[in-house]
N, C-alpha and C. Protein backbone atom coordinates (compact mmCIF):
# COMPACT_ATOMS: atom_id res chain seq x y z
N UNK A 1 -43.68 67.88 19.58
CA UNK A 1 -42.33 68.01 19.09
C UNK A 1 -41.58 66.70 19.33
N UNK A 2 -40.87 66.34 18.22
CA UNK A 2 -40.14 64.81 18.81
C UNK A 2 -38.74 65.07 19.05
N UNK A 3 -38.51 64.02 19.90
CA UNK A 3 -36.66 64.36 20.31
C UNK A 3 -36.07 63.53 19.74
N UNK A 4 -35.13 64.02 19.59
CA UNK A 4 -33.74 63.04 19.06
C UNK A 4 -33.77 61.68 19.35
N UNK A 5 -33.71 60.76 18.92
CA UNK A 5 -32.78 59.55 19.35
C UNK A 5 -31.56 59.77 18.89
N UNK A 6 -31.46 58.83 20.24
CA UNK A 6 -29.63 58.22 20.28
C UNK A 6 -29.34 57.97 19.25
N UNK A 7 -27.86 57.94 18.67
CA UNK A 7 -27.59 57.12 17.32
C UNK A 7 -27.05 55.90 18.16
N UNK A 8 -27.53 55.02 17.11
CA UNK A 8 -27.03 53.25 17.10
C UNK A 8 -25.61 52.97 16.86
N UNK A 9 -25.28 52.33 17.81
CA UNK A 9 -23.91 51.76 17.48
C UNK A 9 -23.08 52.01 15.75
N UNK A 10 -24.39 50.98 15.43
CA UNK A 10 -24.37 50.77 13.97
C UNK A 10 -24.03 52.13 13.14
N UNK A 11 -24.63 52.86 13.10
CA UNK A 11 -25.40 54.13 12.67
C UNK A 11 -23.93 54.64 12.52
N UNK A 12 -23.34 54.79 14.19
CA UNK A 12 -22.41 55.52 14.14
C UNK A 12 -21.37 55.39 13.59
N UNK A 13 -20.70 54.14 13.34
CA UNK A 13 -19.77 53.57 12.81
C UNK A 13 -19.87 54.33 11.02
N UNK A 14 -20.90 54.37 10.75
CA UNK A 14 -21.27 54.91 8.95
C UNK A 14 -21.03 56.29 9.47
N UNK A 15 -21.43 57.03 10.55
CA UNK A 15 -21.28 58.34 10.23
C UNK A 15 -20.00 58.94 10.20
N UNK A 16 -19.34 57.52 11.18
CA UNK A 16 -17.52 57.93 11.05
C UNK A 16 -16.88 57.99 9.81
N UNK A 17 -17.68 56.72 8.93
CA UNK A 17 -16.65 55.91 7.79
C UNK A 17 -17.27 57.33 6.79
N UNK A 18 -18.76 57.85 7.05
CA UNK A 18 -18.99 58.81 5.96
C UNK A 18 -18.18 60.41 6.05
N UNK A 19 -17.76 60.40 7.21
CA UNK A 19 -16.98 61.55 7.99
C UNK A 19 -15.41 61.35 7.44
N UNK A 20 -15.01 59.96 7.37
CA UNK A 20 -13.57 59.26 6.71
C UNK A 20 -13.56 59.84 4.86
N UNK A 21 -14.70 59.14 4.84
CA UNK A 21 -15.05 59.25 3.07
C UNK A 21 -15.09 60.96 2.71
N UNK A 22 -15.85 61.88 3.29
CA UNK A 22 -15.56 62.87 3.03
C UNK A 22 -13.61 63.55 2.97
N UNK A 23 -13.68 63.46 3.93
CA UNK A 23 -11.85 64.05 3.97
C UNK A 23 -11.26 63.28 2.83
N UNK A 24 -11.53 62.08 2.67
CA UNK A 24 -10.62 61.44 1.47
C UNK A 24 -10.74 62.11 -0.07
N UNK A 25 -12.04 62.33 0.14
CA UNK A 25 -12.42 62.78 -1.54
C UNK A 25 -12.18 64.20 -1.26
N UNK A 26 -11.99 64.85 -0.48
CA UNK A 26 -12.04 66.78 0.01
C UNK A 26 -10.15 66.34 -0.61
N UNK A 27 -8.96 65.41 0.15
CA UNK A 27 -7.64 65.83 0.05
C UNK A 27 -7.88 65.43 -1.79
N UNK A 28 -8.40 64.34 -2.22
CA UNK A 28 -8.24 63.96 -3.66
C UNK A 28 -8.52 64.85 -4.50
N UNK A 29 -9.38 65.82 -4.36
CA UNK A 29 -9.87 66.73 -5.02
C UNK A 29 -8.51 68.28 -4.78
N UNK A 30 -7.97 67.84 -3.72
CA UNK A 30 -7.05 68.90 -3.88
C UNK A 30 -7.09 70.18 -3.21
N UNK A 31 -8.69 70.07 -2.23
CA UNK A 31 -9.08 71.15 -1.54
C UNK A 31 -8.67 71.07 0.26
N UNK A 32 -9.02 72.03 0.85
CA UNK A 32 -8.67 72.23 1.75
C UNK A 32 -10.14 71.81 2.57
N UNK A 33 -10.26 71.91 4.18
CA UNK A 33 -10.98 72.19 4.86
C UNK A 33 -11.89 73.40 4.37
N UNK A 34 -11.23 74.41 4.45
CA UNK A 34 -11.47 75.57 4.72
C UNK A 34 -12.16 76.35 3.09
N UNK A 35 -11.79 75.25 2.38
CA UNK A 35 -11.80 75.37 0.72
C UNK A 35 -13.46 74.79 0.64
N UNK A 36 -13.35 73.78 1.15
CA UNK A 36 -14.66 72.91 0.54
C UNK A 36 -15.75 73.24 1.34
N UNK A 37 -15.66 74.20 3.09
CA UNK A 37 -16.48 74.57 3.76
C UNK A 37 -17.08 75.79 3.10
N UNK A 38 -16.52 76.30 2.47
CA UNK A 38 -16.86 77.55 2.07
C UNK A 38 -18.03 77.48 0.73
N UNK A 39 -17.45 76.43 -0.27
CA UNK A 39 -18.41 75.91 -1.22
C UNK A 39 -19.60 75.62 -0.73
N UNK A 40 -19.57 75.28 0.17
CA UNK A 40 -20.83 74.63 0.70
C UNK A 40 -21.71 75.19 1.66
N UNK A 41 -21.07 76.08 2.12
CA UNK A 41 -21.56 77.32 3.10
C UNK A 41 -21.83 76.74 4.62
N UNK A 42 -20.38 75.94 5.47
CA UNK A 42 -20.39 75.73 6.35
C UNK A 42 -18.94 76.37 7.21
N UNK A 43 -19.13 75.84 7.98
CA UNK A 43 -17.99 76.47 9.16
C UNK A 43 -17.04 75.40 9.24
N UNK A 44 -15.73 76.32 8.62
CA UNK A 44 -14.47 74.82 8.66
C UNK A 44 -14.26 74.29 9.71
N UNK A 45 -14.64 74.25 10.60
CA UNK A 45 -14.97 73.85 11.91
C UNK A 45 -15.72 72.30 12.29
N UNK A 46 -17.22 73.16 11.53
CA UNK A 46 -18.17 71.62 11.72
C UNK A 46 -17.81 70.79 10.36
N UNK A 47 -17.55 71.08 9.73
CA UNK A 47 -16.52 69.91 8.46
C UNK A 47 -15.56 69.13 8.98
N UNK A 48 -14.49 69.99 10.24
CA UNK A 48 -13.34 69.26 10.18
C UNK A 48 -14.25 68.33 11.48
N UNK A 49 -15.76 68.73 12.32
CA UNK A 49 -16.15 67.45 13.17
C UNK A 49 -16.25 66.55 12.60
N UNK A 50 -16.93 66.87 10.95
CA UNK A 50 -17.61 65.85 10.12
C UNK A 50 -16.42 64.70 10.03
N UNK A 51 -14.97 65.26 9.63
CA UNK A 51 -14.05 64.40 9.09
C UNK A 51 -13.35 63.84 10.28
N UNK A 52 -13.68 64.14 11.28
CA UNK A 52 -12.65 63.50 12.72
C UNK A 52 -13.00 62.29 12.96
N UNK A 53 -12.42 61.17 13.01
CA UNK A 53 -13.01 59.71 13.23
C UNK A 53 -13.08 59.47 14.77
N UNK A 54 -12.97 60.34 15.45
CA UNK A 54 -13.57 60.34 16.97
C UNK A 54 -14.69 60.97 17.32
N UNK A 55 -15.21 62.00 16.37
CA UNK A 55 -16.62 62.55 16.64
C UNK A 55 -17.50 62.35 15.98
N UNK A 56 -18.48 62.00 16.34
CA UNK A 56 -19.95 61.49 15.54
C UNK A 56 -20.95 62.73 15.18
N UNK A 57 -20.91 63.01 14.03
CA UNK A 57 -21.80 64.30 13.43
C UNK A 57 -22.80 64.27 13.08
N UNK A 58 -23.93 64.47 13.04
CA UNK A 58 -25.06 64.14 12.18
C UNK A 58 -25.30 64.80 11.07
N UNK A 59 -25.20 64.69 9.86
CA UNK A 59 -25.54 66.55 8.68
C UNK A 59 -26.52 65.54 7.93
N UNK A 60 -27.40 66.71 7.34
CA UNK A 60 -28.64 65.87 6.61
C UNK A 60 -28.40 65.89 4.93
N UNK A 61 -28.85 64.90 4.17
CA UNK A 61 -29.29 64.98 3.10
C UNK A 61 -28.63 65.76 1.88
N UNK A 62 -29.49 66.96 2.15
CA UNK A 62 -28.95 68.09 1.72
C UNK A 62 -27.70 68.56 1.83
N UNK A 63 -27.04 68.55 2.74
CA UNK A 63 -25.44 68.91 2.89
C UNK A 63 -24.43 67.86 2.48
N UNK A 64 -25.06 66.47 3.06
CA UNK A 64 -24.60 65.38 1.99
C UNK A 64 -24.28 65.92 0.27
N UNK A 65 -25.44 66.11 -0.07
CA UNK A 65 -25.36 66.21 -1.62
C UNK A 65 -24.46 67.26 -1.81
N UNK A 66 -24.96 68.51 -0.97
CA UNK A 66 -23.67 69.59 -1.37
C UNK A 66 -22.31 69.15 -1.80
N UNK A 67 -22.19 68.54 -0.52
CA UNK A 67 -20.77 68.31 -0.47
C UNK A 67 -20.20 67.24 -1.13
N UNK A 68 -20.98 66.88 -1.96
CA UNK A 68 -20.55 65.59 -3.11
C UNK A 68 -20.63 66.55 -4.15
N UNK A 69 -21.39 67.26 -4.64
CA UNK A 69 -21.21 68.53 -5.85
C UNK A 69 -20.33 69.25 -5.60
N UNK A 70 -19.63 69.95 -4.54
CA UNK A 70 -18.30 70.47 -4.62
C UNK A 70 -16.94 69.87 -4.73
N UNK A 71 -17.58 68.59 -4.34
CA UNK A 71 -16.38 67.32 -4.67
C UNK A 71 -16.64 67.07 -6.33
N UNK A 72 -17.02 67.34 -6.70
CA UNK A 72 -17.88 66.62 -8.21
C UNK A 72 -17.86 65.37 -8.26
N UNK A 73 -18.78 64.77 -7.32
CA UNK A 73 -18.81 62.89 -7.50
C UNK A 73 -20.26 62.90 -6.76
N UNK A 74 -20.59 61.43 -7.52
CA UNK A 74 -22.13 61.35 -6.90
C UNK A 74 -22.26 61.08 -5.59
N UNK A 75 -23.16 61.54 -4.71
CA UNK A 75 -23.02 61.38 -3.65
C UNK A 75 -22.61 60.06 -3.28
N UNK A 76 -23.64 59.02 -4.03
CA UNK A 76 -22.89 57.87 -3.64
C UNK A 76 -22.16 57.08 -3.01
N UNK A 77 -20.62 57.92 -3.83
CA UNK A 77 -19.61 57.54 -3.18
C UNK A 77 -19.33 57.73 -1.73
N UNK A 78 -19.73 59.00 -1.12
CA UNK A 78 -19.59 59.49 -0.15
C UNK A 78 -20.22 57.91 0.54
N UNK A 79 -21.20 57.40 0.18
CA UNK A 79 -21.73 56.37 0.88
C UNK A 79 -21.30 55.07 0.89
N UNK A 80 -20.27 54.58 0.17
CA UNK A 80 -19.26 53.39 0.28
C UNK A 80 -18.59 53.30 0.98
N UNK A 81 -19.31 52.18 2.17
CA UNK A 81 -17.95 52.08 3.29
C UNK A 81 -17.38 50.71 2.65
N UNK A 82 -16.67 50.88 3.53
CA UNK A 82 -15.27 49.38 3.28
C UNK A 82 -15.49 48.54 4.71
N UNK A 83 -15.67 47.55 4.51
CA UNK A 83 -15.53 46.16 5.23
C UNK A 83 -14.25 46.59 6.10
């Protein structure tokens, strides 16, 4: 069985800015927390960890994409950080 690694400095900084990027496109879209957790079949809870720029979340792949299809934008975007 393998264990976790640590996340990287690096790493973490994207999971913030992708945690930033979500909430931005969740208020643009006009939805709520509690709106876009539900689309996606999570707990408005671990969404609002996702979007807190003090907590580092990990979500995979798959919930990525979700949550760019309930946003209707390619995931992509979710993945553009800013300098």
């Amino acid at each position: 069985m393998s264990r976790s690694k640590p996340i990287s400095v690096e790493n973490r900084d994207k999971y913030i800015d992708l945690g930033l990027n979500i909430a931005y496109y969740r208020k643009k879209a006009g939805m709520t927390q509690e709106q876009l957790a539900e689309k996606v079949d999570m707990s408005r809870q671990f969404l609002g960890e996702i979007e807190a720029p003090n907590i580092v979340k990990v979500l995979s792949l798959e919930m990525l994409f979700n949550i760019a299809g309930a946003l209707e934008i390619p995931a992509s975007k979710l993945l553009e950080f800013r300098d």
